[in-house]
Protein backbone atom coordinates (compact mmCIF):
# COMPACT_ATOMS: atom_id res chain seq x y z
CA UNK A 1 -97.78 -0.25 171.46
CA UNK A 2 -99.23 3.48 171.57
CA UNK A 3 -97.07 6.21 170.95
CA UNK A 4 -99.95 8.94 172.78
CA UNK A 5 -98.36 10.84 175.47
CA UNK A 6 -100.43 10.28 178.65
CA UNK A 7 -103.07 12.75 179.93
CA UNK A 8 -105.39 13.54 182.56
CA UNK A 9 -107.33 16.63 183.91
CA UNK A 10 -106.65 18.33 186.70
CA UNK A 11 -109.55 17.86 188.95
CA UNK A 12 -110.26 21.29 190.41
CA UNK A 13 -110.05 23.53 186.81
CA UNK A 14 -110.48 20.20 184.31
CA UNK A 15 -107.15 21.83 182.80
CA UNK A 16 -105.86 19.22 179.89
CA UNK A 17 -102.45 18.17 181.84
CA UNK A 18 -100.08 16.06 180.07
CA UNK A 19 -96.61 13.77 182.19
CA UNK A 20 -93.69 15.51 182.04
CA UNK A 21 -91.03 17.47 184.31
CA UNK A 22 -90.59 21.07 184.78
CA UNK A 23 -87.33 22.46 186.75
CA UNK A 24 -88.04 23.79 190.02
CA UNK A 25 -85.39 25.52 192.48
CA UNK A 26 -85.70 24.40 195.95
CA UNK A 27 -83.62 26.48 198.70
CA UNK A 28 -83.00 25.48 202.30
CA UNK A 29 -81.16 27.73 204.65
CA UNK A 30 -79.23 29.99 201.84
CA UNK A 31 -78.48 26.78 199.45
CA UNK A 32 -80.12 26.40 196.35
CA UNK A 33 -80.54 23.55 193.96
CA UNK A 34 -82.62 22.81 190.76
CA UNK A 35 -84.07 19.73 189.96
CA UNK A 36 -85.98 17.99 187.53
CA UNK A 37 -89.64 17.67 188.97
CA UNK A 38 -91.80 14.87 187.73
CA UNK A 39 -95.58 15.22 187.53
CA UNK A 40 -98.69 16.55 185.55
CA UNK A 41 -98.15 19.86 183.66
CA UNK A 42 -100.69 21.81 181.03
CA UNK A 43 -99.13 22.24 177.95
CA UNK A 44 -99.49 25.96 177.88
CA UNK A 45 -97.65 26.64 181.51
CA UNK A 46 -94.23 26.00 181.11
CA UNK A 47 -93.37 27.08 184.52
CA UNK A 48 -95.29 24.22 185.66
CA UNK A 49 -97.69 26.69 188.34
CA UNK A 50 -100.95 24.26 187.47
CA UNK A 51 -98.77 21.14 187.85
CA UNK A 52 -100.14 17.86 189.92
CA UNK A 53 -97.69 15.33 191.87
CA UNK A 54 -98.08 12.04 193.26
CA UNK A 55 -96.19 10.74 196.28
CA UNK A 56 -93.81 9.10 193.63
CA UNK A 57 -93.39 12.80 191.99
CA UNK A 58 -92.67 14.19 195.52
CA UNK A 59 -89.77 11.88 196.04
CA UNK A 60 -87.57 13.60 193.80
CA UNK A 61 -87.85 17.43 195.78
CA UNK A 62 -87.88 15.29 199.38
CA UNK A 63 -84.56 13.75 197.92
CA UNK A 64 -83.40 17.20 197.23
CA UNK A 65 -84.47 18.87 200.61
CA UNK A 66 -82.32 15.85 202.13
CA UNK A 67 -79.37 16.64 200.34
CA UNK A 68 -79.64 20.66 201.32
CA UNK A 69 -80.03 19.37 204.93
CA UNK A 70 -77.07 17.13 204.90
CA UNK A 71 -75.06 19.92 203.48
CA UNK A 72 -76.31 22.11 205.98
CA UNK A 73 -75.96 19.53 209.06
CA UNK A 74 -72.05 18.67 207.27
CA UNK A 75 -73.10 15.31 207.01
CA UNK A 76 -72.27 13.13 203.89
CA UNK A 77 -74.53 13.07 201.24
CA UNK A 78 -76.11 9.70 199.54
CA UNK A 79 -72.82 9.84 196.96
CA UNK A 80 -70.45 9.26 199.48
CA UNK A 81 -72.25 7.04 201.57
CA UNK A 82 -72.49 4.83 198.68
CA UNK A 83 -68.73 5.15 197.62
CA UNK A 84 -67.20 4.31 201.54
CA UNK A 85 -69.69 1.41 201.65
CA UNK A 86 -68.61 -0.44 198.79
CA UNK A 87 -65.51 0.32 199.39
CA UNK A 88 -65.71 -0.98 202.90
CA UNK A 89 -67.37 -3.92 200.37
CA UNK A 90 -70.08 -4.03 203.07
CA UNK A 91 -73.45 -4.57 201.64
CA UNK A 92 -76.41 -2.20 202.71
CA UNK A 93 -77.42 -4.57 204.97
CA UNK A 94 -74.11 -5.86 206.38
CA UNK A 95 -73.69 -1.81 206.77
CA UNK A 96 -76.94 -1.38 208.68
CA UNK A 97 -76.35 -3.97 211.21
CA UNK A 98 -72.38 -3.06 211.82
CA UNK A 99 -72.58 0.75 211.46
CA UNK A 100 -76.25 1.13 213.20
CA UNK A 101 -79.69 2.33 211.24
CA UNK A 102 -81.25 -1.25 210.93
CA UNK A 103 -81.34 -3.43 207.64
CA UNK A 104 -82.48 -1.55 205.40
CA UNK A 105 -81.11 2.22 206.45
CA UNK A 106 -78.46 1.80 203.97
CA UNK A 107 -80.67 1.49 201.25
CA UNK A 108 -82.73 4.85 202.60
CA UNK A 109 -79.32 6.84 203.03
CA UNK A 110 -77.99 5.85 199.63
CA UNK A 111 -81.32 6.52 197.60
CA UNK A 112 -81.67 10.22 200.04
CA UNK A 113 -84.68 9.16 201.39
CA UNK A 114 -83.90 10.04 205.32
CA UNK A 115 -80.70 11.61 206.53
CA UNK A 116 -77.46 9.40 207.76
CA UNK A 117 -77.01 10.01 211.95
CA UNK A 118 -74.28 11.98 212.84
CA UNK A 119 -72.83 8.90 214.52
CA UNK A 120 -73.22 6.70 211.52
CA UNK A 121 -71.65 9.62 209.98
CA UNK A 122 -68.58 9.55 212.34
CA UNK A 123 -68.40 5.97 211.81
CA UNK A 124 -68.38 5.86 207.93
CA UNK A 125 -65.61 8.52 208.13
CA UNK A 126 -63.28 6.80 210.26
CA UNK A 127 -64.09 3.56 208.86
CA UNK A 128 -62.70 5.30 205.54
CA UNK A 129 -59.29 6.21 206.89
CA UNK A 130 -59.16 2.98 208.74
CA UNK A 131 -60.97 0.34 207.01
CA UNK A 132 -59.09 -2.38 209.23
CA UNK A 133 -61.09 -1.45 212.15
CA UNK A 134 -64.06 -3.15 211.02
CA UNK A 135 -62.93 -6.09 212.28
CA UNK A 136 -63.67 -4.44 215.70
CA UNK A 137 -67.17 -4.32 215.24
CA UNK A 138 -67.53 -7.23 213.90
CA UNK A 139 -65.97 -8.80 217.01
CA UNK A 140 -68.32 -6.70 219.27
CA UNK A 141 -71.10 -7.56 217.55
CA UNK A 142 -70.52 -11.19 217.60
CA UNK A 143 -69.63 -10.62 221.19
């Protein structure tokens, strides 16, 4: 097994660029938050201003701009999602089809890929406080 870091050039200035992550501060509406960016840095540039990304690499600051937008929009953030599901012990999928969002918008809410509804939102919450009323909607959706 090689123990070389991997490399490539950039394509427009044939820069050396090696895999790595840089922190980068990403704002939305007056909120700030630093993350760890993955992607293709020089060496030399630790700022990371030359860096590359692939659409994996660009998860990570979409995942971020999600969370600033939930915070903004006072909606729950993939954390507590995750925490009321489980302990609703609801699977994502069980979740999607009770709650709303489809089978797999549990999964996309938890990992901060696309923002909960506001209704799903509502939901979650009063499920939370009330976690007996699920048998409600599991009665109207067998209805």
């Amino acid at each position: 097994m090689s123990d070389q870091i991997p490399t490539r050039r950039h394509p427009e200035t044939g820069a050396l660029l090696v895999r790595g992550v840089r922190p980068l501060v990403i704002t939305f509406r007056g909120q700030e938050i630093t993350i760890e960016m993955p992607g293709w840095y020089a060496p030399d540039d630790p700022e990371g201003e030359s860096g590359l990304h692939d659409p994996a690499d660009m998860r990570a600051s979409d995942r971020a701009v999600n969370l600033l937008k939930a915070r903004d929009a006072g909606l729950l953030p993939p954390d507590a999602i995750r925490r009321i599901r489980k302990g609703l012990r609801l699977t994502q999928r069980e979740a999607g089809a009770l709650i709303g969002g489809g089978p797999n918008a549990f999964q996309k809410y938890e990992a901060g890929d696309i923002l909960i509804s506001k209704a799903a939102d509502t939901a979650l919450r009063l499920l939370a406080g009330k976690p007996a009323r699920l048998s409600e909607l599991r009665e109207a959706r067998g209805a």
